[in-house]
Protein backbone atom coordinates (compact mmCIF):
# COMPACT_ATOMS: atom_id res chain seq x y z
CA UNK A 1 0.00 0.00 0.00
CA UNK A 2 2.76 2.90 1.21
CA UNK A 3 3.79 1.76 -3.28
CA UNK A 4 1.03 2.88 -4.27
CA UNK A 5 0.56 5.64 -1.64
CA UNK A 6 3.92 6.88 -3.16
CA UNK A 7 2.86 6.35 -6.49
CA UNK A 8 0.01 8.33 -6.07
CA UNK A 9 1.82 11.62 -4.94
CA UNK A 10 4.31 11.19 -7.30
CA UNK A 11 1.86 11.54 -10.44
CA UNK A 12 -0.42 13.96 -7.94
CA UNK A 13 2.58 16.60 -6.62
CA UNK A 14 3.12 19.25 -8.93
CA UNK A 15 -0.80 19.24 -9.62
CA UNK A 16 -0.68 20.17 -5.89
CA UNK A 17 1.71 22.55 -6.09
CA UNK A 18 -0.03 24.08 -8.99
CA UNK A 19 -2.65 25.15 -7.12
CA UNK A 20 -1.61 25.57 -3.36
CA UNK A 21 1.81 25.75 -1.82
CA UNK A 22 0.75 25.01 1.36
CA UNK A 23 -1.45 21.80 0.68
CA UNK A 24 1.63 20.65 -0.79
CA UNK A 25 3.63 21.59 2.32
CA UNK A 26 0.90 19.69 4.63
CA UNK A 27 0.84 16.45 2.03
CA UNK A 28 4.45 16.18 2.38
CA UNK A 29 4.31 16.37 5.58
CA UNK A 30 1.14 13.90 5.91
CA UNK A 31 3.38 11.12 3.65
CA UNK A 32 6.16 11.01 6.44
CA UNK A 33 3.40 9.50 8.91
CA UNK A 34 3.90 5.81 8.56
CA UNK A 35 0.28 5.46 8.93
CA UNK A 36 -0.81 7.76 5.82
CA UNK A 37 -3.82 6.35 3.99
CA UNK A 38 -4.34 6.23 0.12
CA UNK A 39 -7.89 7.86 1.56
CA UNK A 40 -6.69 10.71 3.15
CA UNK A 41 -4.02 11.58 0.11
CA UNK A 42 -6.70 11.39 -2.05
CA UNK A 43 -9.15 13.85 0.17
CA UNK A 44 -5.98 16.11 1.17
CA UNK A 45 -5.23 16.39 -3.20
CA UNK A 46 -8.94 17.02 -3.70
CA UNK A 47 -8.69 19.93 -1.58
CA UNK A 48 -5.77 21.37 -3.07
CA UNK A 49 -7.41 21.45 -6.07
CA UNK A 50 -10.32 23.14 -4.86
CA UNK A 51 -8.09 26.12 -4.15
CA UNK A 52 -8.33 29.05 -6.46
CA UNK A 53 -5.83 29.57 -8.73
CA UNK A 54 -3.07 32.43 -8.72
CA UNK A 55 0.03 33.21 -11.24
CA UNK A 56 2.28 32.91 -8.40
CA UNK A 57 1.35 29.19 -7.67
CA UNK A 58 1.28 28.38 -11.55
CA UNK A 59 4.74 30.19 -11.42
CA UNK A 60 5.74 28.41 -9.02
CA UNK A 61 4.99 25.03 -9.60
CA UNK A 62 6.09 25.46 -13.23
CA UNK A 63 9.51 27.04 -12.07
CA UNK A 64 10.06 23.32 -10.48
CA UNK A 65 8.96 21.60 -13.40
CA UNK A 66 11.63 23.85 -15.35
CA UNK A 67 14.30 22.64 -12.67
CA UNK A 68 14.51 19.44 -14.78
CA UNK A 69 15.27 21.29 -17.95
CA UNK A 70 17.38 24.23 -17.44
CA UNK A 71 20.87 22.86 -17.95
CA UNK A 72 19.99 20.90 -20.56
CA UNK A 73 17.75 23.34 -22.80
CA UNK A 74 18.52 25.21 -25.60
CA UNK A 75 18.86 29.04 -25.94
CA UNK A 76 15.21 29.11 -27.39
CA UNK A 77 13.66 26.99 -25.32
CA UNK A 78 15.16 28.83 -22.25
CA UNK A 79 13.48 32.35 -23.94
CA UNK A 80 10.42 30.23 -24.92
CA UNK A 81 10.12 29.28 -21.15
CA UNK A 82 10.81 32.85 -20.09
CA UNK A 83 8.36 34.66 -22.23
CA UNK A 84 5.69 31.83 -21.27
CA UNK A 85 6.31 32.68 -17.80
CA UNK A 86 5.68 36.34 -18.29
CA UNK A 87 2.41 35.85 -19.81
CA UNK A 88 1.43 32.63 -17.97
CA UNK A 89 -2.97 32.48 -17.95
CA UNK A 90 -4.99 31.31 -14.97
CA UNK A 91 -4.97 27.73 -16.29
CA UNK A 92 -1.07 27.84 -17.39
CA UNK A 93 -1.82 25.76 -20.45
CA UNK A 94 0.54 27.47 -22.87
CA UNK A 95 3.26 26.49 -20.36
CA UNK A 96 1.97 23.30 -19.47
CA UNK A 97 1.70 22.39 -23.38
CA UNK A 98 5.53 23.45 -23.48
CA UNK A 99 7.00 21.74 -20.34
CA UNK A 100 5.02 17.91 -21.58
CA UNK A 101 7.34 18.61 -25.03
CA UNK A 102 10.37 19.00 -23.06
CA UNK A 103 9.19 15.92 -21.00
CA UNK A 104 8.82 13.93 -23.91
CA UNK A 105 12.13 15.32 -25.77
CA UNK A 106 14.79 14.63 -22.52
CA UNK A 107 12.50 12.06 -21.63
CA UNK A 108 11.67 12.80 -17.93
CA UNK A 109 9.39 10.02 -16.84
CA UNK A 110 8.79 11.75 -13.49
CA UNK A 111 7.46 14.70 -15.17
CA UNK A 112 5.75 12.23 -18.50
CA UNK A 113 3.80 11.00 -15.23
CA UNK A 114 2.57 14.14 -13.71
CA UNK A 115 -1.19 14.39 -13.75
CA UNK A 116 -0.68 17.97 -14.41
CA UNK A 117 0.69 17.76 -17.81
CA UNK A 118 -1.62 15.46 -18.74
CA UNK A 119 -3.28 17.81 -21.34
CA UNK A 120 -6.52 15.28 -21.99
């Protein structure tokens, strides 16, 4: 169960962070109890997502996502991730459209995994 618990949070994460720094703060926190419950994840990551949005949380979570990229990337995909940072919308999806390519191009399973570039 803790596999899949992990499992969960892994694909689940940066969808968290997306919308709420703290829930991800108290979720990470939550996972160190050896007693954490698929249940209570999933309740705790429904509630993060019931948050409202802001630019600085999209920022932010897409700023971590970048983390994988950045020594690796090209000149233009380091301005293309600048200027889609300086005009990120409520919903991020220009970004989010941008960091799955880079996903799929350096091949970043952790990141092909994320629920929140899952652009379905």
């Amino acid at each position: 169960m803790r596999a899949q618990i992990e499992r969960r949070w892994r694909e689940e994460k940066y969808a968290v962070l997306f919308y709420s720094q703290r829930h991800y703060n108290d979720i990470r926190t939550y996972l160190k109890n050896p007693q954490a419950t698929m249940t209570t994840l999933n309740e705790q990551i429904n509630e993060a997502k019931q948050q409202t949005l802001t630019i600085g949380g999209i920022q932010n979570a897409c700023s971590h996502m970048w983390g994988y990229f950045k020594k690796y990337a090209t000149t233009q995909e380091k301005q293309t991730y600048q200027q889609l940072l300086a005009t990120l919308t409520l919903d991020g999806y220009e970004m989010r459209v941008f960091l799955r390519a880079l996903a799929n191009k350096y091949d970043v399973r952790y990141l092909q995994q994320s629920t929140i570039l899952q652009l379905n």
